[in-house]
C-alpha atoms as a PDB file:
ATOM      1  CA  UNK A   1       6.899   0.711 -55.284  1.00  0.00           C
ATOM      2  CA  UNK A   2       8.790   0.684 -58.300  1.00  0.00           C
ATOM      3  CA  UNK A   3       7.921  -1.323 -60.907  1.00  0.00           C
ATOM      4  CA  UNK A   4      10.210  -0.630 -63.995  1.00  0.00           C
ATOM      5  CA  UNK A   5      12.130  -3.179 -64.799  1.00  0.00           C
ATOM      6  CA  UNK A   6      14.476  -1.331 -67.870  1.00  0.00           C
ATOM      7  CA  UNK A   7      15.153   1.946 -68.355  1.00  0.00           C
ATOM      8  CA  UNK A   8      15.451   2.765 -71.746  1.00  0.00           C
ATOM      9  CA  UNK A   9      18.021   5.623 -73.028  1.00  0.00           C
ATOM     10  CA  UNK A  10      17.656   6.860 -76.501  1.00  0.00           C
ATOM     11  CA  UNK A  11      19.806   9.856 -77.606  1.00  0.00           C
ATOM     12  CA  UNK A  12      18.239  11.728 -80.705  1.00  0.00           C
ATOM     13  CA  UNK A  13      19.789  14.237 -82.636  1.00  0.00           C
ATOM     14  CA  UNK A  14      19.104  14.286 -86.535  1.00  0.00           C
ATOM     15  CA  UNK A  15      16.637  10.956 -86.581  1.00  0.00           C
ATOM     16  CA  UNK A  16      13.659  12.260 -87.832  1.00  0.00           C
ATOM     17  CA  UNK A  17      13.830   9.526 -90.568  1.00  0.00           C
ATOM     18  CA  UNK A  18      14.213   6.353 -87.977  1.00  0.00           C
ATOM     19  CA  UNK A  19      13.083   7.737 -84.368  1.00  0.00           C
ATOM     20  CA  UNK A  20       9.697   6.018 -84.858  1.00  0.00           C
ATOM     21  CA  UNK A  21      10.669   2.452 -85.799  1.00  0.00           C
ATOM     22  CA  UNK A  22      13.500   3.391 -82.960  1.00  0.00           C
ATOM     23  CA  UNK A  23      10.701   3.638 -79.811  1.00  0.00           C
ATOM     24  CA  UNK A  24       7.839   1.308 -81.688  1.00  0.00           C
ATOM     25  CA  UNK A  25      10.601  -1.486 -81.274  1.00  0.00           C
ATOM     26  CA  UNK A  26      11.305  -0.498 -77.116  1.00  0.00           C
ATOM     27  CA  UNK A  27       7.654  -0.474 -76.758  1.00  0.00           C
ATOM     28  CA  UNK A  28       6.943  -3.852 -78.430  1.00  0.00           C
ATOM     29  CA  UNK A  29       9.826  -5.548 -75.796  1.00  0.00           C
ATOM     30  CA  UNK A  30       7.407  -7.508 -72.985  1.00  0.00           C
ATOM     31  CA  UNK A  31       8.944  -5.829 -70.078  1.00  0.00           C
ATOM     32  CA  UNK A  32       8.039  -3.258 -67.482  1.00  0.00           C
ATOM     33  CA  UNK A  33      10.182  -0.753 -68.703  1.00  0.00           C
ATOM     34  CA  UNK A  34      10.414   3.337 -69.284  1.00  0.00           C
ATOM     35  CA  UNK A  35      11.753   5.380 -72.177  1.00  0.00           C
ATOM     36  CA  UNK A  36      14.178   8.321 -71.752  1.00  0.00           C
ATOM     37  CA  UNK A  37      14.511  10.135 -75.055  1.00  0.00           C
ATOM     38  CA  UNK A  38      16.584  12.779 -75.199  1.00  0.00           C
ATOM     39  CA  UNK A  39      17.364  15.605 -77.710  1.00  0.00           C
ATOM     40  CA  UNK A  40      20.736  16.660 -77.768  1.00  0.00           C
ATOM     41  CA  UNK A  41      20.035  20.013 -79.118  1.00  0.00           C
ATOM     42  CA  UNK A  42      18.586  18.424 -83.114  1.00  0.00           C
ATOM     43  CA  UNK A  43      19.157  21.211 -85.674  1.00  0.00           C
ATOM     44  CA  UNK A  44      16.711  19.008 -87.334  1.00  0.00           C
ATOM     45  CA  UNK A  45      13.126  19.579 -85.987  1.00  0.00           C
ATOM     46  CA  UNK A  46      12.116  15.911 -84.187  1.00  0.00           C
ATOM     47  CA  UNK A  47       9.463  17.226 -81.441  1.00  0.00           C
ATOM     48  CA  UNK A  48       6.653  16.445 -83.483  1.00  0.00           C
ATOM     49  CA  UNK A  49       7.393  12.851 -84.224  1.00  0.00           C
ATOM     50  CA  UNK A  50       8.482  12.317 -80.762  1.00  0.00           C
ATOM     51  CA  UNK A  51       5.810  14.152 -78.789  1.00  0.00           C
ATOM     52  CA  UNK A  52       3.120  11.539 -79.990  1.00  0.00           C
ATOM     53  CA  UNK A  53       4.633   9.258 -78.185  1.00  0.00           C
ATOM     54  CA  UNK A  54       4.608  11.489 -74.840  1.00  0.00           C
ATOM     55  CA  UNK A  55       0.862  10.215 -74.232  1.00  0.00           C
ATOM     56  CA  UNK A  56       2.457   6.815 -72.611  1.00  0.00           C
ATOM     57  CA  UNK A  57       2.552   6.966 -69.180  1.00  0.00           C
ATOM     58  CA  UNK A  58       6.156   5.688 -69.413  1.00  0.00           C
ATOM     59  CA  UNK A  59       7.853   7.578 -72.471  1.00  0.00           C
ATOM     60  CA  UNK A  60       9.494  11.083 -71.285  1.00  0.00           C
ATOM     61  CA  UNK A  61      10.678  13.234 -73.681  1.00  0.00           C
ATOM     62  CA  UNK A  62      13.856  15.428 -72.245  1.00  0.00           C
ATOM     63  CA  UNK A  63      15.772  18.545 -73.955  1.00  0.00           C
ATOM     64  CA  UNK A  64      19.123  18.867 -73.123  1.00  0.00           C
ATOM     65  CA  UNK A  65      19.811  22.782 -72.853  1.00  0.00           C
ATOM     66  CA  UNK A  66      22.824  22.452 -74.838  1.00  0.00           C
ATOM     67  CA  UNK A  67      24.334  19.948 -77.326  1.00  0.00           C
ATOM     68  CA  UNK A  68      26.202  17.751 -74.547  1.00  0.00           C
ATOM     69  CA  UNK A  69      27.230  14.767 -77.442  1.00  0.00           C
ATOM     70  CA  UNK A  70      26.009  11.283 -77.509  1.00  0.00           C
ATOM     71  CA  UNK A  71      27.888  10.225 -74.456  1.00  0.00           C
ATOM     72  CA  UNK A  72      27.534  12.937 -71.745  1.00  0.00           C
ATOM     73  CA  UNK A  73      23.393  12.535 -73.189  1.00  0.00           C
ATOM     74  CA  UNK A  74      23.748   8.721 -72.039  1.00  0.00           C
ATOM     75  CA  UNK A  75      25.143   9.460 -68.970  1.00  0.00           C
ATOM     76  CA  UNK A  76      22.380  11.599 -68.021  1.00  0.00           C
ATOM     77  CA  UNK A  77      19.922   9.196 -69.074  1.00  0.00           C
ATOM     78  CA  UNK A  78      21.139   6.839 -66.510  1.00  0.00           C
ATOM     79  CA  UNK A  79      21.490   9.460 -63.696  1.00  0.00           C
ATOM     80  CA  UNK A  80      17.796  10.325 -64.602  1.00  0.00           C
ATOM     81  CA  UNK A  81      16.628   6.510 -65.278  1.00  0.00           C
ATOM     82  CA  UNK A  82      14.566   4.463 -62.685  1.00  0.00           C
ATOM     83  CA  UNK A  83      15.008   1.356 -63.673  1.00  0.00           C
ATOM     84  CA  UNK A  84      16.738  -1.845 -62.015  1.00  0.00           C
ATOM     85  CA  UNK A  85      18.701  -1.934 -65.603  1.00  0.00           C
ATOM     86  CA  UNK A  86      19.820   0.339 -68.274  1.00  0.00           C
ATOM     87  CA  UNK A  87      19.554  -0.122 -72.192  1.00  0.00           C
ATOM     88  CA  UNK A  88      21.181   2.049 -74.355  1.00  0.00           C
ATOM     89  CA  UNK A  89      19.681   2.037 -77.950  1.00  0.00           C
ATOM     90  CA  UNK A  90      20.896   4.689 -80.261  1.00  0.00           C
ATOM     91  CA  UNK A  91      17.937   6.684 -82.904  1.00  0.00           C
ATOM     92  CA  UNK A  92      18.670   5.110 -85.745  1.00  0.00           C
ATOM     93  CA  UNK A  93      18.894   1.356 -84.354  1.00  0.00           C
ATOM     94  CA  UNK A  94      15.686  -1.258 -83.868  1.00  0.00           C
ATOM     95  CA  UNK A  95      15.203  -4.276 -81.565  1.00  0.00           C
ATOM     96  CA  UNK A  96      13.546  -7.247 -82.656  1.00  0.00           C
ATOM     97  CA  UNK A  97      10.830  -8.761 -79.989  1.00  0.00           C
ATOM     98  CA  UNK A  98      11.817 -10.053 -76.583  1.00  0.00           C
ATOM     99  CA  UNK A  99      15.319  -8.790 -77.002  1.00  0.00           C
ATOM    100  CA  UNK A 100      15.478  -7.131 -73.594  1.00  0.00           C
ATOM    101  CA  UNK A 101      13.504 -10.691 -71.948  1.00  0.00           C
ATOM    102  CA  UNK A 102      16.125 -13.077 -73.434  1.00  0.00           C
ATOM    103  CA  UNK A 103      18.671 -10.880 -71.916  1.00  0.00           C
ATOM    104  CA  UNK A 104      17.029 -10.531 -68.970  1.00  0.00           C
ATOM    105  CA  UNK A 105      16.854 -14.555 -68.780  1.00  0.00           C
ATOM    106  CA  UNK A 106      20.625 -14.727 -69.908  1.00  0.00           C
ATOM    107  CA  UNK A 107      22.036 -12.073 -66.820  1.00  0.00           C
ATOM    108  CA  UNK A 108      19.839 -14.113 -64.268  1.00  0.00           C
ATOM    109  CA  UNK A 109      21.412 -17.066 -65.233  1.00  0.00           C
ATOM    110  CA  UNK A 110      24.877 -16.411 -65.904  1.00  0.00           C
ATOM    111  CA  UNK A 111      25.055 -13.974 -62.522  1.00  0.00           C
ATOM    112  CA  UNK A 112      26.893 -11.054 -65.105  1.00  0.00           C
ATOM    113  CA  UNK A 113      25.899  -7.122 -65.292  1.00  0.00           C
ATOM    114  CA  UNK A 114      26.162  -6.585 -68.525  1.00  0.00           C
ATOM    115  CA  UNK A 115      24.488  -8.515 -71.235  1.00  0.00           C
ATOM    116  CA  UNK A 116      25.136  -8.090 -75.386  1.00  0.00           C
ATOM    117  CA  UNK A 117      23.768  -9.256 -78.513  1.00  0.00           C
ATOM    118  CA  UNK A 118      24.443  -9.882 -81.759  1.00  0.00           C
ATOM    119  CA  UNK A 119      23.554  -7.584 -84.120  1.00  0.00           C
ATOM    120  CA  UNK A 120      22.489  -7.850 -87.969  1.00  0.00           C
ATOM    121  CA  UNK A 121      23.763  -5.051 -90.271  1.00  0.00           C
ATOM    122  CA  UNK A 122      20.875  -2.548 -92.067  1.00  0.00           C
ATOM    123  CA  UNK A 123      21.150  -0.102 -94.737  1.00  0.00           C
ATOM    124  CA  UNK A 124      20.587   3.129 -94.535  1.00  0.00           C
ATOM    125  CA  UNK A 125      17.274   3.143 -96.474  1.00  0.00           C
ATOM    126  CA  UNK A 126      16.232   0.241 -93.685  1.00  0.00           C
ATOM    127  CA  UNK A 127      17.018  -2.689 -95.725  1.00  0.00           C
ATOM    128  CA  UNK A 128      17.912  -5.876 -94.117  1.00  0.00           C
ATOM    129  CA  UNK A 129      21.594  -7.445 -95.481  1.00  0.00           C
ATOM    130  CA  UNK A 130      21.533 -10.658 -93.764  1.00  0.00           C
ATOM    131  CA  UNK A 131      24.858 -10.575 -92.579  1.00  0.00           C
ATOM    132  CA  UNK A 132      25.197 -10.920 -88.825  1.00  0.00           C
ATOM    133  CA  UNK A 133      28.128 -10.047 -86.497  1.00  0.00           C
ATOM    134  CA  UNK A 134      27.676 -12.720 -84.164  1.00  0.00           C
ATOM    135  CA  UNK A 135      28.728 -12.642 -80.492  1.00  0.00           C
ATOM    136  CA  UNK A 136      30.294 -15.347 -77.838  1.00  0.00           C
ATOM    137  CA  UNK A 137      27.749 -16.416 -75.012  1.00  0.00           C
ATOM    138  CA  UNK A 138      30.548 -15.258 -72.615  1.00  0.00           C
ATOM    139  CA  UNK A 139      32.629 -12.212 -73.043  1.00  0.00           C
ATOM    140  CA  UNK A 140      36.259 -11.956 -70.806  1.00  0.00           C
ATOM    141  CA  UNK A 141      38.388  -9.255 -70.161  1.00  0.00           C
ATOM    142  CA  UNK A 142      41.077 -10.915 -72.075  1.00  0.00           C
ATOM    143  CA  UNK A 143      38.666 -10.926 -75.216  1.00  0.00           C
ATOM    144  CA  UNK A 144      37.572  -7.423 -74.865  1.00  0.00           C
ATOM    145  CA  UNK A 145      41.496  -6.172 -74.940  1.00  0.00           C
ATOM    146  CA  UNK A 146      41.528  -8.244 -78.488  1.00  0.00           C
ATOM    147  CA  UNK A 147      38.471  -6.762 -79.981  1.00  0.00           C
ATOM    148  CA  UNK A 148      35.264  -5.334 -79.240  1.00  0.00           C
ATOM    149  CA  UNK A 149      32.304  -7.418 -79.398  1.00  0.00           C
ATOM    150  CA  UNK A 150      29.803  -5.386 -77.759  1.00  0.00           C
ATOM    151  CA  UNK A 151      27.670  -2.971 -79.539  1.00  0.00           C
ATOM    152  CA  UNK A 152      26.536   0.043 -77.648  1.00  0.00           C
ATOM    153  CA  UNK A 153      22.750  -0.495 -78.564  1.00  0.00           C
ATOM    154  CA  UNK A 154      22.684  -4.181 -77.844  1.00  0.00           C
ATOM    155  CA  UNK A 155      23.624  -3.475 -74.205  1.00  0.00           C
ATOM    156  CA  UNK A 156      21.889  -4.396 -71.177  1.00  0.00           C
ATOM    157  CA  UNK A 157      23.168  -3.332 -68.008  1.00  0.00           C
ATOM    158  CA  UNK A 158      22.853  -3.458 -64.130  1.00  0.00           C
ATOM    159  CA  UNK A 159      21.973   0.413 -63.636  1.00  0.00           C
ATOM    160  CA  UNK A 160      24.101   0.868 -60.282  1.00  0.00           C
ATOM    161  CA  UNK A 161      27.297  -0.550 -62.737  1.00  0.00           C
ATOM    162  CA  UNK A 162      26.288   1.914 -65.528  1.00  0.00           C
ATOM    163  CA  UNK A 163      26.343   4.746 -62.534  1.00  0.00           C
ATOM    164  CA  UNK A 164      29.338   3.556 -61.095  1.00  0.00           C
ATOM    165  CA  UNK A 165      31.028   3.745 -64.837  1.00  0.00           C
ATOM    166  CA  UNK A 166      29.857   6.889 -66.969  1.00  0.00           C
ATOM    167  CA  UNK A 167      31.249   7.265 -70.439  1.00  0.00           C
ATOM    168  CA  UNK A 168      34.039   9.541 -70.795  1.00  0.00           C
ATOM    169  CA  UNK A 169      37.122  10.918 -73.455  1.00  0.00           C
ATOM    170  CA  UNK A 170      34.222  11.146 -76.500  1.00  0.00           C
ATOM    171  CA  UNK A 171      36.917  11.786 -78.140  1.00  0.00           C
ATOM    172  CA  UNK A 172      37.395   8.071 -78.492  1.00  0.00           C
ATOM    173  CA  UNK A 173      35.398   5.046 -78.563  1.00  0.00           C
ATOM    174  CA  UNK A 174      34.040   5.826 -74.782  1.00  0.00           C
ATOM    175  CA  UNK A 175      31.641   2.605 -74.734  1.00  0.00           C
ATOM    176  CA  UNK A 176      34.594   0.550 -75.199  1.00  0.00           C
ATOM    177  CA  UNK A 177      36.319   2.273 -72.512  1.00  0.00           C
ATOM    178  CA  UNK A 178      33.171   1.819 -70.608  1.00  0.00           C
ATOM    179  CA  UNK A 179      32.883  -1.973 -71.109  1.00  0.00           C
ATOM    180  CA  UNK A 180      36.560  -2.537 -70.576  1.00  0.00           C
ATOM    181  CA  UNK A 181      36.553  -0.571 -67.428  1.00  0.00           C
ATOM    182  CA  UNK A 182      33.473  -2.624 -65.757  1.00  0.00           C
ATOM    183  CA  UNK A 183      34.770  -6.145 -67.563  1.00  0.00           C
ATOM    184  CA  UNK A 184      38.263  -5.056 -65.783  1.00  0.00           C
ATOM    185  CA  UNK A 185      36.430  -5.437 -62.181  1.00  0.00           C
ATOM    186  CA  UNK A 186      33.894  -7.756 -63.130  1.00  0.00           C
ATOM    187  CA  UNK A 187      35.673 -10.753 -65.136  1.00  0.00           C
ATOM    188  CA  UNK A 188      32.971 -11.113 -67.942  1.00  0.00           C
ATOM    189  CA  UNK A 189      29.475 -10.281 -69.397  1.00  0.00           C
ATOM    190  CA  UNK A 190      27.424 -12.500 -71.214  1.00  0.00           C
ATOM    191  CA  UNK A 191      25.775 -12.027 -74.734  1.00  0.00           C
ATOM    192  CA  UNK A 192      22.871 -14.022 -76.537  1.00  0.00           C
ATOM    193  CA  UNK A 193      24.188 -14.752 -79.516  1.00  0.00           C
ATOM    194  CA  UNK A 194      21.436 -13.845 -81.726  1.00  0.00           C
ATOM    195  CA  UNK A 195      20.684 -10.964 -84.091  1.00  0.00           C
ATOM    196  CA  UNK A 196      18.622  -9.246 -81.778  1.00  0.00           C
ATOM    197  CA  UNK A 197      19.904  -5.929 -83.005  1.00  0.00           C
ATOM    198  CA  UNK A 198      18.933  -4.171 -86.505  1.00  0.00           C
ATOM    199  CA  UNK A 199      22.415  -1.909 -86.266  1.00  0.00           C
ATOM    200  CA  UNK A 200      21.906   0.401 -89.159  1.00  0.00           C
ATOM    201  CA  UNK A 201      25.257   1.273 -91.106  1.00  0.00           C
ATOM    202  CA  UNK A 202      26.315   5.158 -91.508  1.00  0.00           C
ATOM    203  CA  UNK A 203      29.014   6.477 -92.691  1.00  0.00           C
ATOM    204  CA  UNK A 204      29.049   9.740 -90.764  1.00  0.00           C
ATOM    205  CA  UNK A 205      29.218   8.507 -87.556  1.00  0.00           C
ATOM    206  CA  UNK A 206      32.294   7.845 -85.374  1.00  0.00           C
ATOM    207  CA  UNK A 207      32.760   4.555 -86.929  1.00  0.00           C
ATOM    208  CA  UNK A 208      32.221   5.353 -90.538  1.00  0.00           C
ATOM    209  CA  UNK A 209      35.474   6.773 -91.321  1.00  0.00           C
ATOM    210  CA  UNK A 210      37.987   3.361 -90.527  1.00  0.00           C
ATOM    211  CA  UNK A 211      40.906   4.972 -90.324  1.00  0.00           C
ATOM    212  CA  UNK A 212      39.488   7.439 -87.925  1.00  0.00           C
ATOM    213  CA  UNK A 213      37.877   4.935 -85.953  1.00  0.00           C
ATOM    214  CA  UNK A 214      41.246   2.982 -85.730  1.00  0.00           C
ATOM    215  CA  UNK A 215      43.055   6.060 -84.323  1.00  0.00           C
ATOM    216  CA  UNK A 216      40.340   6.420 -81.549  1.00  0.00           C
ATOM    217  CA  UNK A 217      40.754   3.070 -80.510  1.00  0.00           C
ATOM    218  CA  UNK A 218      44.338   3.238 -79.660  1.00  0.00           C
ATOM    219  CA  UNK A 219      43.276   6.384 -77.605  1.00  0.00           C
ATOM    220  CA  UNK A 220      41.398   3.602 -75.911  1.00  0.00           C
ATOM    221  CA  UNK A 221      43.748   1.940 -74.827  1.00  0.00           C
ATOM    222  CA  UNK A 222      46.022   4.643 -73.522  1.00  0.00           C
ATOM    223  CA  UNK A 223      43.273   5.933 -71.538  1.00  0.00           C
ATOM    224  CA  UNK A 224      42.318   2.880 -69.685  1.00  0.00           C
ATOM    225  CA  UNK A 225      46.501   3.313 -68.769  1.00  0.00           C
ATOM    226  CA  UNK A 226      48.427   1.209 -70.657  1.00  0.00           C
ATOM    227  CA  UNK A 227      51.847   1.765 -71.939  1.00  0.00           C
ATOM    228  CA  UNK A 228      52.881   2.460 -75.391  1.00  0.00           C
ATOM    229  CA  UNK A 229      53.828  -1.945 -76.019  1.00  0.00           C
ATOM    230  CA  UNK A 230      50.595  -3.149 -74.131  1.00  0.00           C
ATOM    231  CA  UNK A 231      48.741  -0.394 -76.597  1.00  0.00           C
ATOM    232  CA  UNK A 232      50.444  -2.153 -79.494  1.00  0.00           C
ATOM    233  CA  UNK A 233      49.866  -5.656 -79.094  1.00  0.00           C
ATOM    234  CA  UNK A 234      46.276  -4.646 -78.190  1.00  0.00           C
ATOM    235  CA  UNK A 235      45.791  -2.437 -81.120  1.00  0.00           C
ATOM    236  CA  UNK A 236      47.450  -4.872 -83.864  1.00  0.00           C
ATOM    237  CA  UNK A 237      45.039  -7.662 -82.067  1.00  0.00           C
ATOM    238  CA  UNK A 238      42.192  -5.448 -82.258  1.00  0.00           C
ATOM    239  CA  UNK A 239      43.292  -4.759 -85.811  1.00  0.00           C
ATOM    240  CA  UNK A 240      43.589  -8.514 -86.908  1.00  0.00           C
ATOM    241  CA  UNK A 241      40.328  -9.279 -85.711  1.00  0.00           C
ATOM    242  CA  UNK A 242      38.458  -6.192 -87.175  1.00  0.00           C
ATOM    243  CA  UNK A 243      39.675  -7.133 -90.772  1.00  0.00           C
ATOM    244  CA  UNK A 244      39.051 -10.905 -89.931  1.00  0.00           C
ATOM    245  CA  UNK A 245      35.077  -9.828 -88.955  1.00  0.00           C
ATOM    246  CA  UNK A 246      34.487  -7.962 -92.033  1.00  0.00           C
ATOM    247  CA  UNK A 247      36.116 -10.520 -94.501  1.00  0.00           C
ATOM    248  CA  UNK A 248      33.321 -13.068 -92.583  1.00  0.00           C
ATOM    249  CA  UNK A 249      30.488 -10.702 -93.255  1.00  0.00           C
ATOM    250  CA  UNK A 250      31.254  -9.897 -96.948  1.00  0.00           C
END
């Protein structure tokens, strides 16, 4: 019978400095769960630090044979995963304890798929800022078009919905895409509204570069099939808000 509750998917590539405090913070959660790591081709040398980890019954270590990017490595993690949920946590990210049972507790009651957090902002060198992006308890449709609360290694989902909506177009924000496609035949997700997530801030990743970041989330919006006004108004929403969030945190 299986047992595993979670399925934990954690792409590495480049994370030799964070990888460890990465899987000691899955491993401290008090679930039955399993751990999918898996290299996405690291020009950086990681098997050592990872391998240690290998002795666990319930950690797997998988290469991908070619660099497949961040969200073609998720997808695989959930086609390989054998849990009743997925949780996507990316290398450089932490959990705090019990962050995968309060979310648990939260999709039981609320009858949802998908279930956020919010998340407090790190430093690169680890340090803690204090400021918090906080999330609603309940997260519509109509607020995901506006803005998008839901951050990628906060997420809890119901595996057969992560299956039945894969990432795609990397060459925009495909998590968004991913939560407004499954919010778009599901009405809403819920969220615990409590810092739950240590997101660590970058600047080389997708989202580091705002201006970059704001051109790949008007893609967004044309690829889940909107027309050039509907993109607009969602954009300049989507906009409003972003500015409005990081005025509150500074």
């Amino acid at each position: 019978m299986n047992d595993i509750l979670v399925s934990v998917i954690i792409p590495a590539y480049n994370c030799g400095k964070y990888i460890s405090k990465t899987i000691e913070s899955v491993l401290a959660q008090d679930v039955s769960l399993e751990i999918l790591i898996i290299n996405d081709c690291s020009p950086e040398p990681i098997d050592e630090i990872i391998e240690k980890y290998c002795v666990r019954d319930n950690v797997f270590y998988i290469k991908n044979e070619k660099n497949l990017g961040v969200a073609e490595t998720r997808n695989k993690g959930v086609k390989l995963a054998r849990g009743e949920y997925v949780a996507f946590l990316d290398s450089d990210d932490y959990w705090c304890e019990n962050k995968l049972r309060k979310q648990l507790d939260a999709i039981k009651k609320t009858k949802t798929v998908l279930c956020a957090t919010a998340r407090e902002l790190i430093l690169p060198n680890g340090e803690e800022t204090g400021r918090v992006i906080p999330v609603k308890p309940e997260i519509t449709y109509k607020d995901l078009l506006k803005q998008n609360p839901i951050n990628c290694s906060s997420v809890l989902i119901k595996r057969e919905v992560a299956l039945e909506f894969p990432m795609h177009h990397a060459d925009s924000h495909e998590d968004y895409i991913m939560w407004l496609e499954i919010l778009q035949k599901y009405g809403r997700a819920c969220a615990v509204n409590e810092p739950l997530l240590k997101y660590r801030l970058s600047t080389t990743g997708k989202s580091g570069n705002k201006l970059h970041s704001a051109k790949m989330t008007f893609k967004v919006y044309r690829y889940m099939g909107f027309g050039l006004a509907k993109s607009v108004v969602c954009f300049a929403s989507y906009a409003f808000n972003g500015v409005k969030k990081y005025l509150h945190k500074a």
